[in-house]
C-alpha atoms as a PDB file:
ATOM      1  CA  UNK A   1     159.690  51.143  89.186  1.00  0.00           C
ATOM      2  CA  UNK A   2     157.259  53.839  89.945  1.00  0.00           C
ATOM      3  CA  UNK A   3     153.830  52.452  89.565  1.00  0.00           C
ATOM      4  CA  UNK A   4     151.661  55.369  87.654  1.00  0.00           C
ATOM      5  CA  UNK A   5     147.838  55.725  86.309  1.00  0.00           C
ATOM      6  CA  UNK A   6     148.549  54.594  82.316  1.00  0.00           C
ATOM      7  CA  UNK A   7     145.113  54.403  80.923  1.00  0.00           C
ATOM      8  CA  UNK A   8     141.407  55.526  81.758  1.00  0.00           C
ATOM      9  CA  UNK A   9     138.866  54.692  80.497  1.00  0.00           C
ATOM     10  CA  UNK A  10     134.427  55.111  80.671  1.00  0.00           C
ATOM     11  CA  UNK A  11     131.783  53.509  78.958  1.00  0.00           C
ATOM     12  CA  UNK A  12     128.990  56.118  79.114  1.00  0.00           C
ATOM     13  CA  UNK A  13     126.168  53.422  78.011  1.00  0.00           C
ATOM     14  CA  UNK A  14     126.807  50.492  79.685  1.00  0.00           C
ATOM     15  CA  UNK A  15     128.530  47.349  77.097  1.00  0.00           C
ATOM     16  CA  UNK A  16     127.929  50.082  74.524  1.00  0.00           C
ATOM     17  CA  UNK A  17     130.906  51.697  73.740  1.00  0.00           C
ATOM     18  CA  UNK A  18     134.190  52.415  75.092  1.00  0.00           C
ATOM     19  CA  UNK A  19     136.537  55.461  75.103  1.00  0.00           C
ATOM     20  CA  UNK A  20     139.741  56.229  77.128  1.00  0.00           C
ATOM     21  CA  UNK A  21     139.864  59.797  78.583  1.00  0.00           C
ATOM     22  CA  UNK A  22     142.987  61.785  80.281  1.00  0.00           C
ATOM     23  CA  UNK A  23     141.273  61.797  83.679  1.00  0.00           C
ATOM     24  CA  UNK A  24     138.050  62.525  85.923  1.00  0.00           C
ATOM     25  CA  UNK A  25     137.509  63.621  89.236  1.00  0.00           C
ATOM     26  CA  UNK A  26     136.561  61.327  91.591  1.00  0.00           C
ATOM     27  CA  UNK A  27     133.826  61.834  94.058  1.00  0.00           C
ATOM     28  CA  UNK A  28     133.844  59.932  97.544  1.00  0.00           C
ATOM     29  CA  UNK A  29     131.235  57.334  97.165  1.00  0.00           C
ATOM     30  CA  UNK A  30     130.342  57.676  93.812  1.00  0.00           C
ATOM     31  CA  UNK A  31     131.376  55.951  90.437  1.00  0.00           C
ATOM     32  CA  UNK A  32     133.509  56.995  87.698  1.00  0.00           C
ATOM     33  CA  UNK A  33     131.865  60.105  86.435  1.00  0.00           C
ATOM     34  CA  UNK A  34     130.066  58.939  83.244  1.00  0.00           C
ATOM     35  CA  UNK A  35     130.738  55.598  83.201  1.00  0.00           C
ATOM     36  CA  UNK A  36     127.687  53.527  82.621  1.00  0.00           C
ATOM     37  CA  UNK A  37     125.689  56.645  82.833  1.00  0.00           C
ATOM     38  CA  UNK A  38     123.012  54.721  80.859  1.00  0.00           C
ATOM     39  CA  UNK A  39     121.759  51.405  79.897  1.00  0.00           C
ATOM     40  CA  UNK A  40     119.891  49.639  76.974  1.00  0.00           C
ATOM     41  CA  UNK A  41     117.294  47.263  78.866  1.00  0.00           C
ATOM     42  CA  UNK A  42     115.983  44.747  76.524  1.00  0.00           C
ATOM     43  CA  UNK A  43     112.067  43.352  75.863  1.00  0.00           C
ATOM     44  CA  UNK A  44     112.567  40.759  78.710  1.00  0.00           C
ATOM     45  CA  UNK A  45     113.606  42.894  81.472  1.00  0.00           C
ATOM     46  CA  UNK A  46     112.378  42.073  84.828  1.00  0.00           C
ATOM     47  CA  UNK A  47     111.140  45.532  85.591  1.00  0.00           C
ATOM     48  CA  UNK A  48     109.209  46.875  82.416  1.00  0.00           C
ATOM     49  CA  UNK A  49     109.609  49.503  80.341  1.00  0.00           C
ATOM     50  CA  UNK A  50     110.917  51.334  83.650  1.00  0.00           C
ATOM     51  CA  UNK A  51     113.749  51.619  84.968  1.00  0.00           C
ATOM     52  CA  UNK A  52     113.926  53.315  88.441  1.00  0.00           C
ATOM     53  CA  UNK A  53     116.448  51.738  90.421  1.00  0.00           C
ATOM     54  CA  UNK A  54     119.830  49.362  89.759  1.00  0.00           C
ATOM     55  CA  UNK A  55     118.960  46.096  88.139  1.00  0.00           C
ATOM     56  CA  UNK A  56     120.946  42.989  87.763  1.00  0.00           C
ATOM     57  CA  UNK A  57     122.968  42.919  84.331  1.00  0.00           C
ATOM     58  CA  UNK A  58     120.950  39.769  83.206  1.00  0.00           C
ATOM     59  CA  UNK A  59     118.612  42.932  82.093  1.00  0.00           C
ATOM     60  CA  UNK A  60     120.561  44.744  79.532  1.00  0.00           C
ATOM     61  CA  UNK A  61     122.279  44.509  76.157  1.00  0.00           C
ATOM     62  CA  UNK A  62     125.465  43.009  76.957  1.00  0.00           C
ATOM     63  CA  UNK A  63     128.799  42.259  75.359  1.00  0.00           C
ATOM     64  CA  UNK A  64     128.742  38.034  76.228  1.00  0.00           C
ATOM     65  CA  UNK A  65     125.689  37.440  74.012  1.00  0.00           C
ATOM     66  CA  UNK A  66     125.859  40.435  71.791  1.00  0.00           C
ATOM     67  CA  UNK A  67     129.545  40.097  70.472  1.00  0.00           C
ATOM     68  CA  UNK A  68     129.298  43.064  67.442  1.00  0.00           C
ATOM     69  CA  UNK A  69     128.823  45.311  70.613  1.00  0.00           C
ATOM     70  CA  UNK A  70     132.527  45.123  71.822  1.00  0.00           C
ATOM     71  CA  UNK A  71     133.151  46.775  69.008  1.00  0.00           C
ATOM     72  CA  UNK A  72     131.452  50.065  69.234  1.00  0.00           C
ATOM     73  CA  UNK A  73     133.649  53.146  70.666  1.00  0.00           C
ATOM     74  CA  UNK A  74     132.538  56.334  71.877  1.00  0.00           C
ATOM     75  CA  UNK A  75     133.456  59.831  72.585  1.00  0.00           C
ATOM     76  CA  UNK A  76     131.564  61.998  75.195  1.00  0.00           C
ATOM     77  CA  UNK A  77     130.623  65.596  75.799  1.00  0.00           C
ATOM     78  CA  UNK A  78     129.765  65.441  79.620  1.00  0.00           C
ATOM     79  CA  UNK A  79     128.191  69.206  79.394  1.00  0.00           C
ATOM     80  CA  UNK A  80     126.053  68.682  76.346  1.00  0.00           C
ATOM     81  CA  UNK A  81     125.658  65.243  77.344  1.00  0.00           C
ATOM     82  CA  UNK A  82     125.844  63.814  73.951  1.00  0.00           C
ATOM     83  CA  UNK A  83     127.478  60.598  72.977  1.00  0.00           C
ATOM     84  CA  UNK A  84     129.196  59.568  69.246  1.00  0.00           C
ATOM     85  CA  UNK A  85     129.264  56.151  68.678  1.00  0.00           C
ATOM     86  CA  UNK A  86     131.017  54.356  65.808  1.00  0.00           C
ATOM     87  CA  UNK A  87     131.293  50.308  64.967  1.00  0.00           C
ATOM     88  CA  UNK A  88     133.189  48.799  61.374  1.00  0.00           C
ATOM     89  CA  UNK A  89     129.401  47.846  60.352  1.00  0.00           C
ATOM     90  CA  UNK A  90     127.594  50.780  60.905  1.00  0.00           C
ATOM     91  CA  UNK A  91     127.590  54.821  59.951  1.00  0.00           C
ATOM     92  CA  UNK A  92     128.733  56.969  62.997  1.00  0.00           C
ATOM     93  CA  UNK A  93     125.456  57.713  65.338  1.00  0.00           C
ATOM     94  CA  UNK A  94     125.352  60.889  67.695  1.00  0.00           C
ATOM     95  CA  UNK A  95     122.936  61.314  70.310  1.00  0.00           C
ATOM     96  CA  UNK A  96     122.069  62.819  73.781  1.00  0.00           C
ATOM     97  CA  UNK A  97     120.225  59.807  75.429  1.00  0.00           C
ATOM     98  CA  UNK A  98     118.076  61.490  77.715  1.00  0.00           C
ATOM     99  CA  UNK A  99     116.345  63.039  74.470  1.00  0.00           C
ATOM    100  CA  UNK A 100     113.652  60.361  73.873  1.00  0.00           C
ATOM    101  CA  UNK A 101     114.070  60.789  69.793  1.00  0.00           C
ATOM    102  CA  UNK A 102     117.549  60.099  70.088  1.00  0.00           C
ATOM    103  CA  UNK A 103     117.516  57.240  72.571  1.00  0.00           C
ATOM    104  CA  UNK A 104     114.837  55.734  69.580  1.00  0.00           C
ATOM    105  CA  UNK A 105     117.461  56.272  67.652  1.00  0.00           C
ATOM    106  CA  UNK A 106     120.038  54.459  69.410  1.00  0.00           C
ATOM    107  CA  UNK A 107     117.686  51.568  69.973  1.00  0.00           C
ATOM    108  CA  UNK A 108     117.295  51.336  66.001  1.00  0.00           C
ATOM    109  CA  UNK A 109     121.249  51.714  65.535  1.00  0.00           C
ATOM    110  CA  UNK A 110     121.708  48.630  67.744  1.00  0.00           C
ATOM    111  CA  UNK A 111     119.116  46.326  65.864  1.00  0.00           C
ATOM    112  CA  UNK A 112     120.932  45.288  63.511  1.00  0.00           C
ATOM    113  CA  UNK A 113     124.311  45.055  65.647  1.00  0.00           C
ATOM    114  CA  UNK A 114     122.730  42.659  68.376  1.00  0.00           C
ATOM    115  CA  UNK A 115     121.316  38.795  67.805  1.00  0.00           C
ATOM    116  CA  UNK A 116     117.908  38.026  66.283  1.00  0.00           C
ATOM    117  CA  UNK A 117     117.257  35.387  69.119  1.00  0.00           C
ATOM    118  CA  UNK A 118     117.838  37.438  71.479  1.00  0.00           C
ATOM    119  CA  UNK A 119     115.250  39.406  73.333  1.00  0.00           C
ATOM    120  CA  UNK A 120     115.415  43.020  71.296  1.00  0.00           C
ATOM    121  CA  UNK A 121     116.637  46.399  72.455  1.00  0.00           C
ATOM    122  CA  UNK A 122     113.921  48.042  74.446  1.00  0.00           C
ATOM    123  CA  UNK A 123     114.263  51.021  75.433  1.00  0.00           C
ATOM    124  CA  UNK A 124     117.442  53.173  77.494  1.00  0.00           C
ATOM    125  CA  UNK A 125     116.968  54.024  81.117  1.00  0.00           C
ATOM    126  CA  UNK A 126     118.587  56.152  83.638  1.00  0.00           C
ATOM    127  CA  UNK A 127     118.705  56.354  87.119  1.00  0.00           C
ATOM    128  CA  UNK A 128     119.936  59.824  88.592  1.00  0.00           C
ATOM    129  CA  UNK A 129     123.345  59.163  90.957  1.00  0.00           C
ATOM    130  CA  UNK A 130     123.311  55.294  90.477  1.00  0.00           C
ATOM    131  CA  UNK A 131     126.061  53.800  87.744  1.00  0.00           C
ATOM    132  CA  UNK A 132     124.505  51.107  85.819  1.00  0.00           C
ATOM    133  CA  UNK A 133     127.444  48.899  86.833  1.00  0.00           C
ATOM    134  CA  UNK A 134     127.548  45.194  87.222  1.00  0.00           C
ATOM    135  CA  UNK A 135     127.266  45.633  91.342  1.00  0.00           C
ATOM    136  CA  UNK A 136     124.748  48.190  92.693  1.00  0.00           C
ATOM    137  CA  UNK A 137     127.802  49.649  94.780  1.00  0.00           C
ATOM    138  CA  UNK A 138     130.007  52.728  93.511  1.00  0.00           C
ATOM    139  CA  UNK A 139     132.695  50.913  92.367  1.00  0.00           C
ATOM    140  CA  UNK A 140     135.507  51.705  90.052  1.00  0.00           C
ATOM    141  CA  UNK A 141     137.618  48.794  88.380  1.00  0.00           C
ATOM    142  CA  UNK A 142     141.222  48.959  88.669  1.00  0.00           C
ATOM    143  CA  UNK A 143     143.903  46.798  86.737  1.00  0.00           C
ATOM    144  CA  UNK A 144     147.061  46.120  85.969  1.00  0.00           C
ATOM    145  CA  UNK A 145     148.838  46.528  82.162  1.00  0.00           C
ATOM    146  CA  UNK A 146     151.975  44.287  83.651  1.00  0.00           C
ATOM    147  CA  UNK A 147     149.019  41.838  84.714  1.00  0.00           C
ATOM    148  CA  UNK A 148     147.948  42.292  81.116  1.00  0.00           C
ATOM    149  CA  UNK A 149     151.302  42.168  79.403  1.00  0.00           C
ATOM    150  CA  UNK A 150     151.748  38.554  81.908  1.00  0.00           C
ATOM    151  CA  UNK A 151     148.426  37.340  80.174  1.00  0.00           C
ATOM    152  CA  UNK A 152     148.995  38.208  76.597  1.00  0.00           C
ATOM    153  CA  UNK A 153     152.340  36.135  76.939  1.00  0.00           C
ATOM    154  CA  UNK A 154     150.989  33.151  77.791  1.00  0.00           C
ATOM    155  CA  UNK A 155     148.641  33.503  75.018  1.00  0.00           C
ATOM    156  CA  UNK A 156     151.094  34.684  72.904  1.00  0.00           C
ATOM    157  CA  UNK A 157     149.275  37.417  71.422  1.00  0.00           C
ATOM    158  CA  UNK A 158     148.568  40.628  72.386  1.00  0.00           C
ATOM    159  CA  UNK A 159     145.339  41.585  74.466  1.00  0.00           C
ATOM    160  CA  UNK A 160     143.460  44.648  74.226  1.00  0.00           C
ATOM    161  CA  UNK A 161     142.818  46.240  77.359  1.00  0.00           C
ATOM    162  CA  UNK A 162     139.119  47.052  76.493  1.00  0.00           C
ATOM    163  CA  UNK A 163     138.307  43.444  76.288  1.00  0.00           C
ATOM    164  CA  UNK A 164     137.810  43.573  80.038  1.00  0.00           C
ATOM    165  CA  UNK A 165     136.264  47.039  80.094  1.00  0.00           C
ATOM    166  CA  UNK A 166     138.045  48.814  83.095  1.00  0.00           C
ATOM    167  CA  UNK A 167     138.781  52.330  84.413  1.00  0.00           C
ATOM    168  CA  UNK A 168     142.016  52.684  85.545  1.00  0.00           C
ATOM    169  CA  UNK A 169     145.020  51.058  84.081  1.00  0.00           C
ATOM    170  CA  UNK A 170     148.041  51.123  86.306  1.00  0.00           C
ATOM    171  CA  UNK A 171     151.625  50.263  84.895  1.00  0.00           C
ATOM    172  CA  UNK A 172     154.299  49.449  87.156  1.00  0.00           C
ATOM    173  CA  UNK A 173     152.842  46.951  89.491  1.00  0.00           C
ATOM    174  CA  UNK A 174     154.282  43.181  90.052  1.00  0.00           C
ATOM    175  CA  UNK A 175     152.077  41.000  87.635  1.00  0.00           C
ATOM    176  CA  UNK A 176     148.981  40.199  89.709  1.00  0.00           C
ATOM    177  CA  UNK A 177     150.055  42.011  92.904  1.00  0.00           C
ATOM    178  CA  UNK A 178     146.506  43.998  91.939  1.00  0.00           C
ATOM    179  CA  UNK A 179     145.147  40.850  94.317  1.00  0.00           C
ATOM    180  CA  UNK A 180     147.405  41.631  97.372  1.00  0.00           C
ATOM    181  CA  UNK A 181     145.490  45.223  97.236  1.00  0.00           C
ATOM    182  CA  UNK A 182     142.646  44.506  98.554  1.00  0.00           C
ATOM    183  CA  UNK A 183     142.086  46.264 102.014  1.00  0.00           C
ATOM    184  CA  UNK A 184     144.397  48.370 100.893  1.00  0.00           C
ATOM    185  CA  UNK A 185     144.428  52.270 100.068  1.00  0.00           C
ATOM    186  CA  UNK A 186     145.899  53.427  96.584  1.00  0.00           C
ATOM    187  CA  UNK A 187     146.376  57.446  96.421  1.00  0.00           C
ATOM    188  CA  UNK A 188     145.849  58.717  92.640  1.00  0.00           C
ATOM    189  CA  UNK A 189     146.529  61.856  92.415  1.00  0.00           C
ATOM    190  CA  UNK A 190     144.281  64.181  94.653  1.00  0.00           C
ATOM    191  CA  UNK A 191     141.764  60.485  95.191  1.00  0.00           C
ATOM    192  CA  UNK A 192     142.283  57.652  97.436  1.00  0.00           C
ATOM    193  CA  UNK A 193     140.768  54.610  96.498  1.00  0.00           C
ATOM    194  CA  UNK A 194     139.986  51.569  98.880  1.00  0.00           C
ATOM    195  CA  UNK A 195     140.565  47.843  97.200  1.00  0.00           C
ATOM    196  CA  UNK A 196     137.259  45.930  97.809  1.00  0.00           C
ATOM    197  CA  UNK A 197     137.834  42.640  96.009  1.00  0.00           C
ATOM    198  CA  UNK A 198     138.575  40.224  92.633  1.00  0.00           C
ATOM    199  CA  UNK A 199     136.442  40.325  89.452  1.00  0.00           C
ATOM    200  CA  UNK A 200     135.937  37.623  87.843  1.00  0.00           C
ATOM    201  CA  UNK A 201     135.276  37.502  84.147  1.00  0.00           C
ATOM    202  CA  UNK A 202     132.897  36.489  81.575  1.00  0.00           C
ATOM    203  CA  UNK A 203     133.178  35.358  77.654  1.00  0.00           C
ATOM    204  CA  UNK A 204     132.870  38.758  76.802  1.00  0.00           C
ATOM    205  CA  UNK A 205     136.417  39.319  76.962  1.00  0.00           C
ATOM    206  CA  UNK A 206     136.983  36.781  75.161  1.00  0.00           C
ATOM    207  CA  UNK A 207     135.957  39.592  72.092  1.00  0.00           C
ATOM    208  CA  UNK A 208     138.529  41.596  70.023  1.00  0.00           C
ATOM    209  CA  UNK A 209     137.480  44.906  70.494  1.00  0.00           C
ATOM    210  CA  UNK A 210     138.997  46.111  66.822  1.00  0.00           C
ATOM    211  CA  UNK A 211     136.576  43.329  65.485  1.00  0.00           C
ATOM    212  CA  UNK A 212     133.189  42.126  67.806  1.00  0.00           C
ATOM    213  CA  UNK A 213     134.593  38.429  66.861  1.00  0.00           C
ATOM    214  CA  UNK A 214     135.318  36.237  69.598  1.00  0.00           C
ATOM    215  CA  UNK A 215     139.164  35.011  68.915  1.00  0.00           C
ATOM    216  CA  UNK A 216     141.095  34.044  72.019  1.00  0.00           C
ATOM    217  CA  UNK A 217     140.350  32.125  74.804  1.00  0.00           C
ATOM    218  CA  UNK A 218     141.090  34.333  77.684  1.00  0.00           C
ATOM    219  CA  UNK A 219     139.144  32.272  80.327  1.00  0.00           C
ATOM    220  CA  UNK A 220     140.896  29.158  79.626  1.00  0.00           C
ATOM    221  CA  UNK A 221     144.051  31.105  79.828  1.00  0.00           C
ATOM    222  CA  UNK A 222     143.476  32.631  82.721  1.00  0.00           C
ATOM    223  CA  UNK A 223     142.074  29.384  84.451  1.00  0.00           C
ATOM    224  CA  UNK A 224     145.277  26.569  83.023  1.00  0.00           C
ATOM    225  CA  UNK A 225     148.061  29.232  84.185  1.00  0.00           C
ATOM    226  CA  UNK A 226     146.245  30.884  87.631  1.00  0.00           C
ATOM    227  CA  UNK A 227     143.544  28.497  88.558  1.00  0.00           C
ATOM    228  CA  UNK A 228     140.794  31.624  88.492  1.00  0.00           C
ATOM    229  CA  UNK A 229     138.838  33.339  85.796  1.00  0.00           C
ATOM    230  CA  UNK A 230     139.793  36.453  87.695  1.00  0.00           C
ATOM    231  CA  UNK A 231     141.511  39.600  86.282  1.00  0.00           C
ATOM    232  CA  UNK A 232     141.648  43.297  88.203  1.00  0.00           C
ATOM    233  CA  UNK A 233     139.384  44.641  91.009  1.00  0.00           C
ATOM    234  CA  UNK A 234     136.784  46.738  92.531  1.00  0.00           C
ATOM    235  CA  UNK A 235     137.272  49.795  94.305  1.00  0.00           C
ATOM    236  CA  UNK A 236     135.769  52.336  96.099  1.00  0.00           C
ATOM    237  CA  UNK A 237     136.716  55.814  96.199  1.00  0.00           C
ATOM    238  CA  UNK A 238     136.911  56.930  99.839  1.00  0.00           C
ATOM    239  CA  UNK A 239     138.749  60.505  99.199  1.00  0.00           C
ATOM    240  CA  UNK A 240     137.906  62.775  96.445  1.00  0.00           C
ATOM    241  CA  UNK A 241     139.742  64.199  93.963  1.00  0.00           C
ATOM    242  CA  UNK A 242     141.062  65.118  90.593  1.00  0.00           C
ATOM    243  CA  UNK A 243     143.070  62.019  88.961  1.00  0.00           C
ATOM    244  CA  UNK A 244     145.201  62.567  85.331  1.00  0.00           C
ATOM    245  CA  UNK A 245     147.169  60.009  83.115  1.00  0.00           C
ATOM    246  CA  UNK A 246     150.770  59.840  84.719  1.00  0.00           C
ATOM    247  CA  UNK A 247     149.814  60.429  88.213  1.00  0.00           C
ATOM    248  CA  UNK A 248     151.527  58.275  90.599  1.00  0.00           C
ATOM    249  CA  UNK A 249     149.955  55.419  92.247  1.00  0.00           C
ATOM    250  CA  UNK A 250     151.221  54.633  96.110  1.00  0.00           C
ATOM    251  CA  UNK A 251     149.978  51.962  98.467  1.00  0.00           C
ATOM    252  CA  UNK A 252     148.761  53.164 102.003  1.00  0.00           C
END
């Protein structure tokens, strides 16, 4: 079987929101364009009410403590800039985040989504060229939907893929060969993408996306049937180009 790009997907504020796009193009040293453009720091942040360069995720609003936020989605305009966001408990919020009335805005829309002993929603920072990823380097996640399919078997139950918030899906890989990647050179499309190493992963995905309820035990599942909390990897792209659902994925 061919192995082909199935799904990508960007989360334009980081653990706030989701939404799966038909491609990108990738730049050489450089994240997935829009993806964790933006992040909500919280009252306790190490650096302040500014945010100049990339900070540790400890920082930030985040899916592990704030469940009700793995439920948000979003859809983008990367010209205007603007993101829609919409969650089952709350009315559908549009805003361009760099526009300090609507980042208040955003700030007050989370309120009542995140947990009232945690340290509040601050403020949303930016920093020009720099992803607000978990790692300060430009990497892209990559995963496997046969890895997936492997995982919601053993669970019996079927997984959503944006419990573990990736960016490109790839169908047609060996269960877990993701692993033997790394090193390794994938070619999507017009990009080639150097395998860097394993993520491991937090209670977060333990969420249902659909719901912001934590229901299934994908840690313990993970750990009883591989010995590792690990699922997909990082990447980094080392050729650019233009990448679209269906491309094919080959191993250099």
């Amino acid at each position: 079987m061919t192995a082909r790009l199935a799904l990508v997907c960007r989360h334009p504020i980081k653990s706030i929101g989701y939404e799966e796009i038909k491609g990108a193009t990738l730049t050489e040293g450089r994240a997935l364009p829009f993806d964790r453009e933006w992040a909500v720091a919280h009252e306790a942040a190490k650096f302040g009410r500014a945010l100049t360069e990339w900070s540790p995720k400890l920082n930030f609003l985040r899916g592990v403590v704030g469940h009700k936020l793995m439920a948000i989605r979003t859809t983008s305009d990367t010209e205007s800039r603007r993101v829609t966001l919409t969650h089952p408990d709350a009315s559908p919020l549009s805003i361009a985040p760099d526009d300090a009335a609507d980042a208040a805005a955003l700030i007050d829309w989370l309120r009542p989504l995140w947990p009232s002993d945690r340290p509040s929603p601050a403020f949303v920072g930016r920093v020009p060229g720099q992803a607000m990823t978990d790692w300060p380097d430009p990497f892209i996640s990559i995963l496997s939907l046969s890895s997936l399919g492997e995982l919601s078997a053993r669970m019996g139950r079927e997984i959503s893929p944006h419990r573990f918030r990736g960016n490109l899906w790839i169908d047609g890989l060996p269960p877990f060969a993701e692993f033997d990647l790394i090193g390794k050179t994938l070619r999507i499309g017009g990009a080639e993408l150097e395998v860097r190493q394993r993520i491991t992963r937090c209670k977060a995905t333990t969420v249902d996306p659909d719901t912001g309820i934590s229901d299934a035990d994908t840690l313990a599942a993970l750990k009883t049937a591989w010995g590792h909390q690990d699922f997909g990897t990082y990447a980094v792209v080392t050729r650019s180009g233009a990448i679209t659902l269906g491309d094919e994925v080959t191993i250099q």
